[in-house]
Protein backbone atom coordinates (compact mmCIF):
# COMPACT_ATOMS: atom_id res chain seq x y z
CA UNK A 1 -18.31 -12.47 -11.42
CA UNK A 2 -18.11 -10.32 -14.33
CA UNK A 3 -14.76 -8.62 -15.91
CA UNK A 4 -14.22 -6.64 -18.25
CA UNK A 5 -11.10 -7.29 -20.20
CA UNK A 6 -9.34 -4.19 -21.72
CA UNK A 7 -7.44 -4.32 -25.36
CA UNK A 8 -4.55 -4.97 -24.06
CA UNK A 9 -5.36 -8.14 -22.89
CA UNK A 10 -6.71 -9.31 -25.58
CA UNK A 11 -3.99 -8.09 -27.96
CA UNK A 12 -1.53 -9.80 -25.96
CA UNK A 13 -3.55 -12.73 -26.15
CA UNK A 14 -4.58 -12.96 -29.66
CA UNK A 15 -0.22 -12.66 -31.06
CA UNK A 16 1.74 -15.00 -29.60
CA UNK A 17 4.90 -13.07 -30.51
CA UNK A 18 3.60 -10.50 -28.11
CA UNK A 19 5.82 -9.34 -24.95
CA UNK A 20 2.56 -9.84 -22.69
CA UNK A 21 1.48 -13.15 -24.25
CA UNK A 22 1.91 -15.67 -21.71
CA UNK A 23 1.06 -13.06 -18.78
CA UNK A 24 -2.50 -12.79 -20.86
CA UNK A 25 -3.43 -16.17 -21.32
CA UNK A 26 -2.15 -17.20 -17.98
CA UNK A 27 -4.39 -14.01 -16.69
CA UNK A 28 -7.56 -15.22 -18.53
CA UNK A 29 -7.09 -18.53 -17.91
CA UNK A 30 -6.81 -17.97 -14.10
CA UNK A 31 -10.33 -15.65 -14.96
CA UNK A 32 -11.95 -18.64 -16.17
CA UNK A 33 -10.31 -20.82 -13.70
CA UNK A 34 -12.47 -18.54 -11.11
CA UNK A 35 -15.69 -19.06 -13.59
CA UNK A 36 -15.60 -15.17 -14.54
CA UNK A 37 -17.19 -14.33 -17.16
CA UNK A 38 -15.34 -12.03 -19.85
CA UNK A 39 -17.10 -9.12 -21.09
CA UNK A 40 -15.64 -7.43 -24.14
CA UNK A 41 -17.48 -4.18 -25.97
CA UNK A 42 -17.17 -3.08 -29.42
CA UNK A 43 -14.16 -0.37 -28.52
CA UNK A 44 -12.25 -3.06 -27.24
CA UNK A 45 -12.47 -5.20 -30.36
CA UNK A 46 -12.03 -1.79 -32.65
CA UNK A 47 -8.50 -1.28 -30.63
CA UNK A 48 -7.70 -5.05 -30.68
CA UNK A 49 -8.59 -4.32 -34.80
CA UNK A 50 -6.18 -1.31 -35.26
CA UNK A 51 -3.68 -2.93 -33.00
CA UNK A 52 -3.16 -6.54 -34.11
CA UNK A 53 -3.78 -5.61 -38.00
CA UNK A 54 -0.55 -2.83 -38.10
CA UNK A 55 2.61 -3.43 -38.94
CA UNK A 56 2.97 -0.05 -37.24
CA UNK A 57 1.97 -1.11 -33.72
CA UNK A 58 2.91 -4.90 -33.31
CA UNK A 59 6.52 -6.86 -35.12
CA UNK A 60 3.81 -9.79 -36.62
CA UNK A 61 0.54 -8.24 -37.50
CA UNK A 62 -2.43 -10.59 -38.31
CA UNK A 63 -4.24 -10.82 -41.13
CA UNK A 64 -7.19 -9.57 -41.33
CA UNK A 65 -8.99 -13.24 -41.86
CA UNK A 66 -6.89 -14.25 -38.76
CA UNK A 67 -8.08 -11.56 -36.56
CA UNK A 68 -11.49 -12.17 -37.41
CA UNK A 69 -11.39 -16.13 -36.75
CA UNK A 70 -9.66 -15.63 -33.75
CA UNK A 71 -11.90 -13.06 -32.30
CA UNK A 72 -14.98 -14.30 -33.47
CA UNK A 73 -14.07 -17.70 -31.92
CA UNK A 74 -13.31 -15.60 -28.42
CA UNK A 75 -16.66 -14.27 -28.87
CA UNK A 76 -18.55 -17.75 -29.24
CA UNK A 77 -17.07 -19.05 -25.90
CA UNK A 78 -20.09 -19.45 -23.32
CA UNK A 79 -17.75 -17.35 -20.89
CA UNK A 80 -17.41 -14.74 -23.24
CA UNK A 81 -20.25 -11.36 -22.75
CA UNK A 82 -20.39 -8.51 -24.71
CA UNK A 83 -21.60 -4.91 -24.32
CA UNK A 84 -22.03 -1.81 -25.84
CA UNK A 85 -22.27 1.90 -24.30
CA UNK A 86 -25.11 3.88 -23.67
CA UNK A 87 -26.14 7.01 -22.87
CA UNK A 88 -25.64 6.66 -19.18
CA UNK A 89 -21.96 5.39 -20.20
CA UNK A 90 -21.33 8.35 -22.17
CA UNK A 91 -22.17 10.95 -19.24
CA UNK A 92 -20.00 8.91 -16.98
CA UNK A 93 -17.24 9.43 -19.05
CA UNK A 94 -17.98 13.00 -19.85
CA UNK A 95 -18.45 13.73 -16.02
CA UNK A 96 -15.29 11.72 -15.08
CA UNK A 97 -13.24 13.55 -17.80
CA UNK A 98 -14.29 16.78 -16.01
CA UNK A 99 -14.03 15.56 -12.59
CA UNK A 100 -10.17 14.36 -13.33
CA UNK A 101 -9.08 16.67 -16.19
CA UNK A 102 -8.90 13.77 -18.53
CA UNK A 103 -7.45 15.08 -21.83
CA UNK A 104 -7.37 13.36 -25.75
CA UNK A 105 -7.45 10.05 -25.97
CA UNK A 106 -7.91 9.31 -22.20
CA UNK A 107 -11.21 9.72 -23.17
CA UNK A 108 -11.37 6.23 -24.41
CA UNK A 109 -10.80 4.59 -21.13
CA UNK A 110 -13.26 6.98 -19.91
CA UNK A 111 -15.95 5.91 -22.27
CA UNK A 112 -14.45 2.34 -20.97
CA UNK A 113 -14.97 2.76 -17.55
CA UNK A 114 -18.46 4.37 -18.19
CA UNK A 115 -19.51 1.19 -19.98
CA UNK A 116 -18.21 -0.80 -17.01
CA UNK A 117 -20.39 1.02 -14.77
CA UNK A 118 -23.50 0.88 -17.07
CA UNK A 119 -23.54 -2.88 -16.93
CA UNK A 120 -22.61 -3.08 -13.47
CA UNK A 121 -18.87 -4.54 -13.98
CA UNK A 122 -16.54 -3.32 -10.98
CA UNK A 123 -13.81 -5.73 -12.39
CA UNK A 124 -11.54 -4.72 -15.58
CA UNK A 125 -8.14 -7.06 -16.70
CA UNK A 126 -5.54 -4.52 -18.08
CA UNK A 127 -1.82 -4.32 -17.87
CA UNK A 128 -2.16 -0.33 -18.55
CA UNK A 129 -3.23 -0.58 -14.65
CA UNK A 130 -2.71 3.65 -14.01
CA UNK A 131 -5.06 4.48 -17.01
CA UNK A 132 -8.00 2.65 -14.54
CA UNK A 133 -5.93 2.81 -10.77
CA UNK A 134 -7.90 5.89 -9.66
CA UNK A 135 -11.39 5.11 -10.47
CA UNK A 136 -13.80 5.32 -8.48
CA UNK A 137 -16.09 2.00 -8.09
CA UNK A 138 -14.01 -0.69 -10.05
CA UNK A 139 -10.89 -2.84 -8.95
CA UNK A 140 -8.09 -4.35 -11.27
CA UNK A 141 -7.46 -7.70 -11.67
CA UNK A 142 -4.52 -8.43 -10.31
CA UNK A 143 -1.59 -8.99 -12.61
CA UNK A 144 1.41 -11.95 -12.34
């Protein structure tokens, strides 16, 4: 089984200081528990980037150096897969931003849930669960 795990997640997992900390480990560990496999994409890691690094967004920010060691060692764990978007991820997105009058930045989930669909992932971890509830051919993992 294959799921994709959203920013959030791995934001939450990455600073401990976070609100959502323990519910993301104890949310990937109960992933790898099941022997899921994680799949990440470069957007995901771009938003974990702009997220963890800003004192803007988060109380604790990381440092750069930290952010990279810790994601790079998420990325070298045998559960861990990672893809990019295509085409055919792109026109999902485009189509589904049509078909549901998805404005701005909901775009990004969009281009998310394309990617998702390009691989053949119907899973995605998130705790923004109404930016992915009504889309067609994926389920969210549930959240404790």
């Amino acid at each position: 089984m294959k799921v994709f795990i959203d920013s959030n997640i791995l934001v939450s997992h990455l600073i401990y200081e976070h609100p959502h900390h323990e519910k993301a480990v104890t949310i990937l560990n109960q992933l790898l528990d099941d022997e899921a496999t994680l799949v990440l994409s470069p957007q995901i890691i771009g938003e974990a980037y702009a997220i963890s690094t800003s004192p803007k967004r988060v109380e604790k920010p990381l440092s750069l150096e930290q952010f990279q060691s810790m994601v790079l060692s998420f990325l070298s764990d045998p559960a861990v897969d990672f893809v990019s978007p295509g085409i055919h991820a792109m026109r999902l997105a485009l189509e589904t931003g049509v078909k549901t009058n998805a404005i701005s930045y909901k775009i990004f989930d969009l281009i998310l849930y394309g990617t998702m669909l390009e691989h053949g992932i119907t899973k995605i971890a998130t705790i923004n669960v109404k930016h992915f509830r009504n889309l067609e051919g994926i389920e969210l993992v549930p959240i404790p």
